[in-house]
N, C-alpha and C. Protein backbone atom coordinates (compact mmCIF):
# COMPACT_ATOMS: atom_id res chain seq x y z
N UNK A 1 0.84 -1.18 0.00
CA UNK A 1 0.00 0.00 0.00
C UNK A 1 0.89 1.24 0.00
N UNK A 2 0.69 2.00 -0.97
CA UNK A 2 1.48 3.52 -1.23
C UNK A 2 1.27 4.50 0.13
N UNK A 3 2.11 5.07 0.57
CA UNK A 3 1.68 5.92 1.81
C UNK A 3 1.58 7.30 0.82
N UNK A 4 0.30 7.92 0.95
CA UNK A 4 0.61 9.02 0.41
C UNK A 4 1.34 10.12 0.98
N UNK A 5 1.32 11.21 0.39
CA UNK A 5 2.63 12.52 1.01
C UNK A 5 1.53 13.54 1.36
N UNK A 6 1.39 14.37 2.18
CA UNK A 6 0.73 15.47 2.83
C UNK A 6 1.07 16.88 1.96
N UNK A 7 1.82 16.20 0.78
CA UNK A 7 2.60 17.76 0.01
C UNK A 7 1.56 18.13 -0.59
N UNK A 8 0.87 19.52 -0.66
CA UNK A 8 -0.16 19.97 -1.35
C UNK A 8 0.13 21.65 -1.05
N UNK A 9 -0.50 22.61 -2.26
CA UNK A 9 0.06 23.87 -1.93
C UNK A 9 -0.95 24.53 -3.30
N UNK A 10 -1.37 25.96 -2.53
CA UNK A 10 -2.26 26.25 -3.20
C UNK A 10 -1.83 27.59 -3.26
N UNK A 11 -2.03 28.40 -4.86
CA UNK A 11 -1.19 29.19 -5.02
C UNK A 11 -1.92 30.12 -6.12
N UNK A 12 -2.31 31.46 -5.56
CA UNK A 12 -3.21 32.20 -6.31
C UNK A 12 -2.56 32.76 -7.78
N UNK A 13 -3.52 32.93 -8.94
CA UNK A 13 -2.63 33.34 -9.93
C UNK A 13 -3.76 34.61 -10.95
N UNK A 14 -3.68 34.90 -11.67
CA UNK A 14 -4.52 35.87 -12.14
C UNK A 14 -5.01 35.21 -13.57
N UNK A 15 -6.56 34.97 -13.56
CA UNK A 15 -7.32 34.83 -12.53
C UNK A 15 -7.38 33.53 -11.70
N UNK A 16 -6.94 33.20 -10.88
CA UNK A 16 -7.56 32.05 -10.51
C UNK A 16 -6.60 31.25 -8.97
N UNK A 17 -6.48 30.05 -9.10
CA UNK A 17 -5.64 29.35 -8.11
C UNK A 17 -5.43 28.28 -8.53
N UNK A 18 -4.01 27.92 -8.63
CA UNK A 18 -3.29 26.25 -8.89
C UNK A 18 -3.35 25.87 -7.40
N UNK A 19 -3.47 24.22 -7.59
CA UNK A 19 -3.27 23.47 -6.36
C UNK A 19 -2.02 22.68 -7.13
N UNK A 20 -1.05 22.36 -6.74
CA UNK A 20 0.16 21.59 -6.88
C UNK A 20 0.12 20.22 -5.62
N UNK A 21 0.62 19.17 -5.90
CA UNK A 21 0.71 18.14 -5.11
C UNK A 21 1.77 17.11 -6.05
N UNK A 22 1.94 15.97 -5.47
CA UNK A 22 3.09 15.13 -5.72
C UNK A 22 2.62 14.47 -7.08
N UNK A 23 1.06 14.31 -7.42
CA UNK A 23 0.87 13.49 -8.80
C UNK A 23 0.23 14.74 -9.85
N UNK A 24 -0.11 15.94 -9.50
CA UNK A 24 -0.70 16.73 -9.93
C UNK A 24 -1.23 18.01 -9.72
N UNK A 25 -1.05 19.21 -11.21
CA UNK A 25 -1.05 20.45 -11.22
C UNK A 25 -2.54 20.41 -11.71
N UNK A 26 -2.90 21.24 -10.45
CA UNK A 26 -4.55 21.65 -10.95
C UNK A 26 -4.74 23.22 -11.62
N UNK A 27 -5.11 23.51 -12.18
CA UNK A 27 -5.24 25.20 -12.66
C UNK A 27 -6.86 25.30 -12.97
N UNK A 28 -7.18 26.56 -11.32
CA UNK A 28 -8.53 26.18 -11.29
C UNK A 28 -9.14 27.90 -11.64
N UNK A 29 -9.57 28.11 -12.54
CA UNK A 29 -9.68 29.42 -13.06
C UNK A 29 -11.12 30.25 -12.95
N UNK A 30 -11.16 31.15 -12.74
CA UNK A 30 -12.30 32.27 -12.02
C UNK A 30 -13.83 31.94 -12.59
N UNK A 31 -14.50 32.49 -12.27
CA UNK A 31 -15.83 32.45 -12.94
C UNK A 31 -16.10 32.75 -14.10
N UNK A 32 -15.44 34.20 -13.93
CA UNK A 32 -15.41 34.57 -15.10
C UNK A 32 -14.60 34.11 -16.42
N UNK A 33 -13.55 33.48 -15.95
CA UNK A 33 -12.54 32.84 -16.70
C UNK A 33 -13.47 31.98 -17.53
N UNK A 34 -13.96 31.15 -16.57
CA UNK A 34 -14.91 29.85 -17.37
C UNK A 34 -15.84 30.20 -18.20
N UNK A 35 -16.85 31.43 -17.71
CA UNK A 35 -18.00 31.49 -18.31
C UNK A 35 -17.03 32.11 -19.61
N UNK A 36 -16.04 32.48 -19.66
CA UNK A 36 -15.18 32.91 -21.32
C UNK A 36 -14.61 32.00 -21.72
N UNK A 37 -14.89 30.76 -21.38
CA UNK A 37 -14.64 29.15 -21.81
C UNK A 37 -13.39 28.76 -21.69
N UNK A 38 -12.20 28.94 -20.73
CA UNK A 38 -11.20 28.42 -19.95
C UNK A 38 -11.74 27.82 -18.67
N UNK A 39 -11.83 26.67 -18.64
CA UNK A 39 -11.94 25.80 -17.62
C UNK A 39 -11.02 25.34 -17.16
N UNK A 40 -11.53 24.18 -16.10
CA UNK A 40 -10.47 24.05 -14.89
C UNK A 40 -9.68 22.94 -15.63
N UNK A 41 -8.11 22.86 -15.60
CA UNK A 41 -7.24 22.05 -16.45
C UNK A 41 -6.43 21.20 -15.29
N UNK A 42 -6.33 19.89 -15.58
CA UNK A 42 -5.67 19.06 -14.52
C UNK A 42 -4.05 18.37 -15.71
N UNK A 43 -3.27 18.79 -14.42
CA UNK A 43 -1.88 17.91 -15.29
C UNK A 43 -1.11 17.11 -14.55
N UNK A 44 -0.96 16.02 -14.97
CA UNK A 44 0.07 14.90 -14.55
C UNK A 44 0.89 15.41 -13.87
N UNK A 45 2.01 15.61 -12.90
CA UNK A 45 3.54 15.78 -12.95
C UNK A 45 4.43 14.90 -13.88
N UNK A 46 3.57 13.78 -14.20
CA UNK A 46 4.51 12.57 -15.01
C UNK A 46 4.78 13.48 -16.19
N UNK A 47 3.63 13.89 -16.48
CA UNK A 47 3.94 14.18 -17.83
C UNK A 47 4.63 15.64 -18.42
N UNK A 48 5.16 16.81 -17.43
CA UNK A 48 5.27 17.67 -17.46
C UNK A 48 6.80 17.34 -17.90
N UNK A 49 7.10 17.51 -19.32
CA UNK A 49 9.17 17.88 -19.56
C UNK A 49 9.41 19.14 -19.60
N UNK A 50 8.92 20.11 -19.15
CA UNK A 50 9.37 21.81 -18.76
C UNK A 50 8.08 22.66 -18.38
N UNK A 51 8.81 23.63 -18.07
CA UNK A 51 8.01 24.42 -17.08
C UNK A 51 9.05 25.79 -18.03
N UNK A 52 8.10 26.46 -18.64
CA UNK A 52 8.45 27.44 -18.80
C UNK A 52 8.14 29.31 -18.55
N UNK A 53 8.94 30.13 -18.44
CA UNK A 53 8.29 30.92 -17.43
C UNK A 53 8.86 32.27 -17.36
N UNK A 54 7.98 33.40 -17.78
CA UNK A 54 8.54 34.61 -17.63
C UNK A 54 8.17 35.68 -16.42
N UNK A 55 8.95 36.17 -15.81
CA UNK A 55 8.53 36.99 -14.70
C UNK A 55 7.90 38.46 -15.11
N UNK A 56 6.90 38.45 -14.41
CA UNK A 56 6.40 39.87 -14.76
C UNK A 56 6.61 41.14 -13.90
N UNK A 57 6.46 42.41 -15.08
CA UNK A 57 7.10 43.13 -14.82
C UNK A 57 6.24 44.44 -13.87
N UNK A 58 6.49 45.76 -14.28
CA UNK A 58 5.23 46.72 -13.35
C UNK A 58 4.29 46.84 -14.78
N UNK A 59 4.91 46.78 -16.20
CA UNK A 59 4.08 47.24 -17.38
C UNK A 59 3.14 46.23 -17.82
N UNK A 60 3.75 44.51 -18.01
CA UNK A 60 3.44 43.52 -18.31
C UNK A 60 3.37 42.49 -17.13
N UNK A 61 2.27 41.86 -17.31
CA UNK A 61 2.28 40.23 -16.87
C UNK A 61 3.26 39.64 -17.43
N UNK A 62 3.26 38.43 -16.40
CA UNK A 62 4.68 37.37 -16.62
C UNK A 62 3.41 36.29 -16.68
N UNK A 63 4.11 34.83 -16.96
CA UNK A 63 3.58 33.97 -16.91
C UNK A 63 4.35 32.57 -16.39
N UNK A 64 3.67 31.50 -16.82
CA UNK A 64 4.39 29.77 -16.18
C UNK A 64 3.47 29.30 -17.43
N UNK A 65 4.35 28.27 -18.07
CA UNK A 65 3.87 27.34 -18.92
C UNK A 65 4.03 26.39 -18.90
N UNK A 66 3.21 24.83 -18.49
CA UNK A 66 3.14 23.55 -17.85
C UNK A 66 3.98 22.61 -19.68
N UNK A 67 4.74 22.68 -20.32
CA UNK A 67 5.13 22.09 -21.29
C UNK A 67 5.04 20.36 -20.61
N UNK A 68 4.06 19.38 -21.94
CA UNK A 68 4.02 18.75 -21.34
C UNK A 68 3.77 17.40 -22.93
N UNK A 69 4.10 16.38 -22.21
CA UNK A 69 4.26 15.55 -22.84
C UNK A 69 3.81 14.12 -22.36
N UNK A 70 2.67 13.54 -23.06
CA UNK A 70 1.99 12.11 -22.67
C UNK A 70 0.36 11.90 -22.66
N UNK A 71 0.21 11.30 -21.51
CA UNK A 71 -1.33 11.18 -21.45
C UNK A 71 -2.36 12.21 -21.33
N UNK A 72 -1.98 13.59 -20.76
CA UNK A 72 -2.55 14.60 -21.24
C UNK A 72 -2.27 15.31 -22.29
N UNK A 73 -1.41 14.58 -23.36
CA UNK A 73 -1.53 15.03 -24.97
C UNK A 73 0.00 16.01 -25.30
N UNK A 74 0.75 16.23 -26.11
CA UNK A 74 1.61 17.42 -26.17
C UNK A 74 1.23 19.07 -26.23
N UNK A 75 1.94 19.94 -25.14
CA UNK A 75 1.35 20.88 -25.71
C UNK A 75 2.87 21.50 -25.11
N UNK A 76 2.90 22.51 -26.11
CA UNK A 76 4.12 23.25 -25.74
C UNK A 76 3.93 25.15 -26.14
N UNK A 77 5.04 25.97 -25.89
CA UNK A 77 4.44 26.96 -26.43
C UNK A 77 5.16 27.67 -27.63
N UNK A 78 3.99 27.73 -28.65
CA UNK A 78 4.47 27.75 -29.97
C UNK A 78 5.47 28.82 -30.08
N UNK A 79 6.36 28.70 -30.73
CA UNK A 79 7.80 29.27 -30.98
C UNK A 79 7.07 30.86 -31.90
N UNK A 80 7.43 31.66 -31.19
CA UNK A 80 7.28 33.30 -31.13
C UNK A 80 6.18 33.27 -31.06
N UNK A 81 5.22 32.82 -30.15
CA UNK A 81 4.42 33.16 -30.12
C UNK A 81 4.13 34.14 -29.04
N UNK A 82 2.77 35.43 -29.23
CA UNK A 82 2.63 36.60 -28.45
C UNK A 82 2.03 36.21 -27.30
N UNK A 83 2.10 37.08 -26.30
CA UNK A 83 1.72 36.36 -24.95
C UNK A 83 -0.07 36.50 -24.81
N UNK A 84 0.02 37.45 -25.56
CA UNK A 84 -2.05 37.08 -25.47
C UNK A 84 -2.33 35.06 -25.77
N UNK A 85 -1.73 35.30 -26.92
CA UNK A 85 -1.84 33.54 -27.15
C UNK A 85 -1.62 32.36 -25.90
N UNK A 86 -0.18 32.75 -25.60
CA UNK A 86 0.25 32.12 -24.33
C UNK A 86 -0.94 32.33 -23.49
N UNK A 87 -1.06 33.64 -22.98
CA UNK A 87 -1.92 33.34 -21.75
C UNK A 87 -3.67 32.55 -22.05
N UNK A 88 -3.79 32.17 -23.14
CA UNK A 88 -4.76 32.11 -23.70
C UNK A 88 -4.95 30.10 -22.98
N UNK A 89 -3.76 29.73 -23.37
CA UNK A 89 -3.51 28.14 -23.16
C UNK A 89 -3.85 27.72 -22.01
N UNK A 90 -4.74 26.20 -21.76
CA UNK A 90 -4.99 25.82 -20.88
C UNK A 90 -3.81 25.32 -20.11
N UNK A 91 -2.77 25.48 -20.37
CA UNK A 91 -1.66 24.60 -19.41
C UNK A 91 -0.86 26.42 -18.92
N UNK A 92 -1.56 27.61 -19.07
CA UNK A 92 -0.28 28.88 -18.75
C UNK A 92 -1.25 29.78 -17.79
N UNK A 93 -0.40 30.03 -16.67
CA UNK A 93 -0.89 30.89 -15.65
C UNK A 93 -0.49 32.20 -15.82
N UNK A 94 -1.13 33.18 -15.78
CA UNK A 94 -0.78 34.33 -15.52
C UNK A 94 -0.33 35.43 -14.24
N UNK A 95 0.50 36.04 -14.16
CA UNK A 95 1.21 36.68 -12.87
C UNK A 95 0.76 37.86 -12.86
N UNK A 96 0.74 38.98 -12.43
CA UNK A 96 0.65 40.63 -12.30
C UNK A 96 2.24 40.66 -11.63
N UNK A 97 2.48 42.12 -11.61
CA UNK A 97 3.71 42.12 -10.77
C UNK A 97 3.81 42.09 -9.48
N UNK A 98 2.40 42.35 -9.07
CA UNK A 98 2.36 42.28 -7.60
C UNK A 98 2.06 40.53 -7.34
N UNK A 99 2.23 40.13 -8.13
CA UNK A 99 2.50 38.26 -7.61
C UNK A 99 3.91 37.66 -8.10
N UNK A 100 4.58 38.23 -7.93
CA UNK A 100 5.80 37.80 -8.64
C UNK A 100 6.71 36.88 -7.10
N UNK A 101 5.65 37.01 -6.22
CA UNK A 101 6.59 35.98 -5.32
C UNK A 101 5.11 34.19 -5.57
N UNK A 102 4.58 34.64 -5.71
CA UNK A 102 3.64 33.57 -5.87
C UNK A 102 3.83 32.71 -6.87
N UNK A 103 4.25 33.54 -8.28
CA UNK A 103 4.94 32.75 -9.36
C UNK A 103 6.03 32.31 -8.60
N UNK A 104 7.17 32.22 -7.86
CA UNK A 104 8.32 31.78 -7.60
C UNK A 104 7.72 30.61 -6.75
N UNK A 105 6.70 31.26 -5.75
CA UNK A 105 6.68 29.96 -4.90
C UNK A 105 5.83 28.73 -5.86
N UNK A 106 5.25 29.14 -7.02
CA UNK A 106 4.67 28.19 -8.01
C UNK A 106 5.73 27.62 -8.47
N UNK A 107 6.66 27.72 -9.16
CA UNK A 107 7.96 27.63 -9.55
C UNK A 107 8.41 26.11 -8.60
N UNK A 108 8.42 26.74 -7.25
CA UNK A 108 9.46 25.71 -6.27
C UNK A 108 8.81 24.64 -5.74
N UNK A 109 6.92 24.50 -5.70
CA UNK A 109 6.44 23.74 -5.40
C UNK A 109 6.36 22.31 -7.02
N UNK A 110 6.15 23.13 -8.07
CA UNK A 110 6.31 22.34 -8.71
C UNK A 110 7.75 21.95 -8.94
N UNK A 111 8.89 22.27 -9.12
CA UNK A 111 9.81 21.47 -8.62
C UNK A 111 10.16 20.59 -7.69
N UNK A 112 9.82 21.06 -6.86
CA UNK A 112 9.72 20.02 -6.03
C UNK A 112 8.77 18.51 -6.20
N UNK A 113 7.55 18.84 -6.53
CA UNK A 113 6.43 17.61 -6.78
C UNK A 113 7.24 17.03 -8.44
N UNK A 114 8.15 17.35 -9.08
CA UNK A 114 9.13 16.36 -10.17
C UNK A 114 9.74 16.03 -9.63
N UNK A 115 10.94 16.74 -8.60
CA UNK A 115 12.06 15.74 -7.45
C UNK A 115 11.37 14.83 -6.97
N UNK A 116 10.36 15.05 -6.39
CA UNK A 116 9.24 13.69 -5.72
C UNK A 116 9.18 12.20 -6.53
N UNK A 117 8.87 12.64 -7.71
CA UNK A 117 8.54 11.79 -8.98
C UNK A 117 9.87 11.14 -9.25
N UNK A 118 10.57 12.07 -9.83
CA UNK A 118 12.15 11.23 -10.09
C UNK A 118 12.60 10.28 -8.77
N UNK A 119 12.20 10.78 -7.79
CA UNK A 119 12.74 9.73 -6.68
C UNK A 119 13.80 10.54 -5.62
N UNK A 120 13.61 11.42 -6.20
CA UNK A 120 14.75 12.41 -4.87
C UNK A 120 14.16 13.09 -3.87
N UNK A 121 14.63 13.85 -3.19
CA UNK A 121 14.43 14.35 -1.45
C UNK A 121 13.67 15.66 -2.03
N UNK A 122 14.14 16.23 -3.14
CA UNK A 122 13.59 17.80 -3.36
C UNK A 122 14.87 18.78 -2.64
């Protein structure tokens, strides 16, 4: 019997809130988000091969992009593509600058829940 891990971490983003844990990134997005047809997106950790990610600034949003590969399908982010697009994707969170520690702590929890996976301490 698997003991599960108590690692879970919930982490506000604009609009909305990721939950992160050891098998999976939830990205659970506003009301309004949905009723503009972005719904709530669930991702493997298995399947995540990058995490890509720009910090935002006082002019622009930054973002996190779940690059991912497997049973939730490939999705990556298309090469030059503009960040309206990006933020548009069900696997990319959006930051303001006044969350730019929330993106980091998004950043370290999901690193950590892949160290988990690979088999290391984190």
């Amino acid at each position: 019997m698997a003991v599960t891990s108590p690692f879970s971490t919930s982490i506000r983003f604009y609009p909305g809130t990721v939950v992160v844990n050891e098998e999976s990134i939830e990205i659970r997005r506003s009301l309004l988000s949905r009723i503009g047809g972005a719904g709530t997106t669930e991702i493997p950790v298995a399947d995540i091969v990058d995490v890509v990610s720009e910090a935002p600034t006082a002019w622009l949003n930054g973002y996190t992009f779940f690059e991912t590969r497997g049973a939730s399908g490939h999705h990556a982010v298309p090469e030059g593509a503009p960040r309206r697009e990006i933020f548009r994707h069900p696997h990319a969170v959006a930051f303001t600058g006044a969350q730019k520690k929330d993106q980091q702590r998004l950043l370290e929890a999901v690193e950590f829940a892949r160290a988990r996976l690979r088999g290391q301490d984190g």
